[in-house]
Protein backbone atom coordinates (compact mmCIF):
# COMPACT_ATOMS: atom_id res chain seq x y z
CA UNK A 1 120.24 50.95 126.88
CA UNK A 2 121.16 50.84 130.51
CA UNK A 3 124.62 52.78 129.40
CA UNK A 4 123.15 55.54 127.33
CA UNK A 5 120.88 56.07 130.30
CA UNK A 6 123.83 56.58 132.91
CA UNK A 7 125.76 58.57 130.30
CA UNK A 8 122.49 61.29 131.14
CA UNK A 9 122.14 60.62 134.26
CA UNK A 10 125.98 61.72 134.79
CA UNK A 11 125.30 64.47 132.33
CA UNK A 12 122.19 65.44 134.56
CA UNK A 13 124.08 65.61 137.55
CA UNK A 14 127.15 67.96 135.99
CA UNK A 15 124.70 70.13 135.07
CA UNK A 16 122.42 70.25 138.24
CA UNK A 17 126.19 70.97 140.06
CA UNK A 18 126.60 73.97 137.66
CA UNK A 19 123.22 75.28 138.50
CA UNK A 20 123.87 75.60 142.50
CA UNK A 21 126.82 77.44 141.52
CA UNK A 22 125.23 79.70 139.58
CA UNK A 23 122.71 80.12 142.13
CA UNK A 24 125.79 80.27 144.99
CA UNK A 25 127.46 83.14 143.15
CA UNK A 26 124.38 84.73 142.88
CA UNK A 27 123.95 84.83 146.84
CA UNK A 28 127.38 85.90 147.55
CA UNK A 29 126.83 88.66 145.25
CA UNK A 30 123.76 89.83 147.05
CA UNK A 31 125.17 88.78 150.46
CA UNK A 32 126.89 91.95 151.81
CA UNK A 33 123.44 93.66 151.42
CA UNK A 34 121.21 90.95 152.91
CA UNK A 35 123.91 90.36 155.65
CA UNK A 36 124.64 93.70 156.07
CA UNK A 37 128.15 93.80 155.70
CA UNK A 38 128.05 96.26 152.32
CA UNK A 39 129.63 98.96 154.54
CA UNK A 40 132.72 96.34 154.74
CA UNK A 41 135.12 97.65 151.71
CA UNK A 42 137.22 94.49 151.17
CA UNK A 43 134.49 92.16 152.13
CA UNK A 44 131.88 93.87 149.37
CA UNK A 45 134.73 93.49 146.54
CA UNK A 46 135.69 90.13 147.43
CA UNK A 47 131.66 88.92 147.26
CA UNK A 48 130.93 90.84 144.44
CA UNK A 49 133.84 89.79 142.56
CA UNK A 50 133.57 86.26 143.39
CA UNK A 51 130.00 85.93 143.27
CA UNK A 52 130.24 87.36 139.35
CA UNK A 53 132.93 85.54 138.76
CA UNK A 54 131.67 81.90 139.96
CA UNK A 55 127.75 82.92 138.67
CA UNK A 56 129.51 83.54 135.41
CA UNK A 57 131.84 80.83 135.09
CA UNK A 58 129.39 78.52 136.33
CA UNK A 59 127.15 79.36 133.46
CA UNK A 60 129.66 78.28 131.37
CA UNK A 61 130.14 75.14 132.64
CA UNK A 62 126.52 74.10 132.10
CA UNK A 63 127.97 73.73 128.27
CA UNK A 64 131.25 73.33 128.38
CA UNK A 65 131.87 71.74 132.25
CA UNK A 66 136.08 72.72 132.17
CA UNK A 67 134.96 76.09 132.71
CA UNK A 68 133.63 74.65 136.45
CA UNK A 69 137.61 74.57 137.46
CA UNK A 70 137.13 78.59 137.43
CA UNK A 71 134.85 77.90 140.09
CA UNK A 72 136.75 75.31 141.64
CA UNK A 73 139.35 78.34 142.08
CA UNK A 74 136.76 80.94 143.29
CA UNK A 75 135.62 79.21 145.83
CA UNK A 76 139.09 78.60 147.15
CA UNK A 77 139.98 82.22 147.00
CA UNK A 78 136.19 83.22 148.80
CA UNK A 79 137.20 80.81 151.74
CA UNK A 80 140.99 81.85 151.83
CA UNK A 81 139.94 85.66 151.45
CA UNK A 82 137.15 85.53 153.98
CA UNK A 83 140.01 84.19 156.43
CA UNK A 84 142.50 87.06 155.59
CA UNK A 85 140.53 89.83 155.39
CA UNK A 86 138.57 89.08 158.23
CA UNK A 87 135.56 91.47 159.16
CA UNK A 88 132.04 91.56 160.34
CA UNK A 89 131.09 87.38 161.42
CA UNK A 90 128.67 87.80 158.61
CA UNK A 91 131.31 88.18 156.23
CA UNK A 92 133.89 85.54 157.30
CA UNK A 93 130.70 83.00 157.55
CA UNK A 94 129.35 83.64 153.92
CA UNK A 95 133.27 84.04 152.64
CA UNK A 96 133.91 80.42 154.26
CA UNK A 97 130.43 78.94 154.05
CA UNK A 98 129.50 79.53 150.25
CA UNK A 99 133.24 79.33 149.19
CA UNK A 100 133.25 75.80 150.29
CA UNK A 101 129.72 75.08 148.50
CA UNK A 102 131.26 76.74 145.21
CA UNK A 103 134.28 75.04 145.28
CA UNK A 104 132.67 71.22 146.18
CA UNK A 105 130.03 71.84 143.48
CA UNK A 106 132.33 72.86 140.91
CA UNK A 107 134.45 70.31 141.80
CA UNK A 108 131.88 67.64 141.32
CA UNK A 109 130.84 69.49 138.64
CA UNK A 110 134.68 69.14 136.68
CA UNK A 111 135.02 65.71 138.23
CA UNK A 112 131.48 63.88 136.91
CA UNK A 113 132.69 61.98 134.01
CA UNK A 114 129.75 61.53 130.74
């Protein structure tokens, strides 16, 4: 009994991981508007794109979790991107600050074994 129960506990937890992403991708999508960086070319794409992207992929994952590695990769990029591109403070913060959350929640989210 005690097994089965960590079995959905762990499953629980994958799943909660996938969630924050979804809701993570869903704020860097909205960010350059409530930050007020949308007059920022490169830093609009980048969040929009990313924030689909991860919100999408993260989705995904809540059924079939090797999908969270997509995330695992967008957050990378949103951090690395944010860095090279550069811009407004706004945009280098959210790049760096919600890339890291994506990419440590879908990494916890690929690595939590059932």
């Amino acid at each position: 009994m005690q097994a089965t129960q960590t079995i959905s506990q762990t499953g629980t937890t994958a799943r909660t991981f996938a969630v924050l992403n979804v809701i993570a991708g869903g704020l860097l999508f909205v960010a350059p508007w409530v930050l007020g960086y949308s007059d920022e070319t490169a830093a609009l794409v980048t969040s929009l794109v990313i924030g689909a992207v991860t919100a999408l992929a993260a989705l995904a994952a809540i059924v079939r979790r090797e999908w969270s590695w997509v995330t695992v990769a967008a957050g990378a990029y949103a951090v690395i991107a944010a860095l090279i591109i550069g811009g407004s403070g706004a945009a280098i913060a959210t790049g760096v600050v919600l890339g890291a959350a994506i990419g440590i929640f879908g990494l916890i989210t690929a690595l939590t074994t059932e």
